[in-house]
N, C-alpha and C. Protein backbone atom coordinates (compact mmCIF):
# COMPACT_ATOMS: atom_id res chain seq x y z
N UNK A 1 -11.89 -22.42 -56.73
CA UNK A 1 -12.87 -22.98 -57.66
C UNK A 1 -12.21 -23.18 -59.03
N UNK A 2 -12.57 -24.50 -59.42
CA UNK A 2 -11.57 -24.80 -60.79
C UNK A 2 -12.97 -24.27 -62.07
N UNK A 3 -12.15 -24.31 -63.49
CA UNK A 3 -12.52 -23.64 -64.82
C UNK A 3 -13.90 -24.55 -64.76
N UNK A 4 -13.81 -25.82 -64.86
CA UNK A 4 -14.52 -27.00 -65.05
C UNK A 4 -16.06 -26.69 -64.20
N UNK A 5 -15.41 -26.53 -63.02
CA UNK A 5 -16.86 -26.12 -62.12
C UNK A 5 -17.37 -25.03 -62.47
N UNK A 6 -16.39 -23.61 -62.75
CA UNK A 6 -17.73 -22.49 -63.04
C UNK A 6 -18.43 -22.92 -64.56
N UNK A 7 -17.90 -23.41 -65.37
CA UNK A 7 -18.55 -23.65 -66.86
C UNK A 7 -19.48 -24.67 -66.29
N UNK A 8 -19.44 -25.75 -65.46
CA UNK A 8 -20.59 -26.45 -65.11
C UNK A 8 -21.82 -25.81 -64.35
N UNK A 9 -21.37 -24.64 -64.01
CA UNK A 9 -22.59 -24.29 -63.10
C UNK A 9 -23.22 -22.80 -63.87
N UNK A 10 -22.09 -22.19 -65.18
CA UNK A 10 -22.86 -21.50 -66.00
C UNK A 10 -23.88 -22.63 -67.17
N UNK A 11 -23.49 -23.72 -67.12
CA UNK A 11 -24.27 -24.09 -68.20
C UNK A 11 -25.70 -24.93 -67.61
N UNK A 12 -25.41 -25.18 -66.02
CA UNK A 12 -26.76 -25.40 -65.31
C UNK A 12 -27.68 -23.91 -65.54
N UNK A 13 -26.52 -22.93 -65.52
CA UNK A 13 -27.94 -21.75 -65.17
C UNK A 13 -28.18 -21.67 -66.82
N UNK A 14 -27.59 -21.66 -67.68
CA UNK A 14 -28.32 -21.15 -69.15
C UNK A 14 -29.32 -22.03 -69.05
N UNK A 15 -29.40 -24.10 -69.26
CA UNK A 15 -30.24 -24.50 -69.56
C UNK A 15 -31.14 -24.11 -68.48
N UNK A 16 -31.31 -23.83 -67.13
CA UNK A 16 -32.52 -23.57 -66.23
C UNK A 16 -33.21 -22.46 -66.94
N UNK A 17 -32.37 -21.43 -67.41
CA UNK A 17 -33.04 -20.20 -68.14
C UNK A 17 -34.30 -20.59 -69.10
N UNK A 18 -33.63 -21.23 -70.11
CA UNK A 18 -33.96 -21.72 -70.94
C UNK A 18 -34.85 -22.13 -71.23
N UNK A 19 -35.14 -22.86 -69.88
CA UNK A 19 -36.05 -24.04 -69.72
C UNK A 19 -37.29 -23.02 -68.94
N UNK A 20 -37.07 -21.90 -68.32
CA UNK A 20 -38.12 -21.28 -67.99
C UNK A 20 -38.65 -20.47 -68.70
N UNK A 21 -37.99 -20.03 -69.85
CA UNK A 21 -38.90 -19.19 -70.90
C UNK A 21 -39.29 -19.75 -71.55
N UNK A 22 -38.57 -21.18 -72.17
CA UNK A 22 -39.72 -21.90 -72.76
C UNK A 22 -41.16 -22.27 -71.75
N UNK A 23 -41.05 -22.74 -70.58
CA UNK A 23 -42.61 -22.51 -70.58
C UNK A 23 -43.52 -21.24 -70.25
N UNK A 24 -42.36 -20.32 -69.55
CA UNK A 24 -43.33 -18.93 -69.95
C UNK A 24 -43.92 -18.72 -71.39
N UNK A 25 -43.22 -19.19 -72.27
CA UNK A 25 -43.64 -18.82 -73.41
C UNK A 25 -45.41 -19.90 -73.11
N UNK A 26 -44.87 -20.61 -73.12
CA UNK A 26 -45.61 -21.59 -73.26
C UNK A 26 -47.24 -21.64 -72.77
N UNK A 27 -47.01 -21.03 -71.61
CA UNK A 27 -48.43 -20.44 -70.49
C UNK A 27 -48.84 -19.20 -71.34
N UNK A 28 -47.79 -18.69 -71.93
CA UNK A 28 -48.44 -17.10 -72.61
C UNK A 28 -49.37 -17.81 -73.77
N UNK A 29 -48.90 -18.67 -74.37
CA UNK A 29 -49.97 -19.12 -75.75
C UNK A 29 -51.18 -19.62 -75.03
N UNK A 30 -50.88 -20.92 -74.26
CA UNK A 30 -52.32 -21.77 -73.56
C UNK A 30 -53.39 -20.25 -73.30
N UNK A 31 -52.81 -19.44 -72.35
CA UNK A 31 -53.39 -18.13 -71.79
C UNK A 31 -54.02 -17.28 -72.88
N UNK A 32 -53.64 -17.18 -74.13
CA UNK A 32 -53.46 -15.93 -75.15
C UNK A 32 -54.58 -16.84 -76.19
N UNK A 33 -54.79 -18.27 -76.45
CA UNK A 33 -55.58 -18.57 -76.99
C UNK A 33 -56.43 -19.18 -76.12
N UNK A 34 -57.11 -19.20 -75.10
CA UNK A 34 -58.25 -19.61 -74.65
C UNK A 34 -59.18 -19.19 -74.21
């Protein structure tokens, strides 16, 4: 496995992260104010 591929597939998983706490966050407000 070359450098190129693991940095491509750590930076798929940060933005997936990313992208799921922003809408956890996100369900916590809709949830927390209604």
């Amino acid at each position: 496995m070359t450098f190129e591929k693991e940095l491509e597939e750590i930076t798929a998983l940060i933005l997936f992260s990313c992208t799921g706490l922003f809408f956890g966050f996100l369900l916590f407000f809709i949830w927390a104010y209604s």
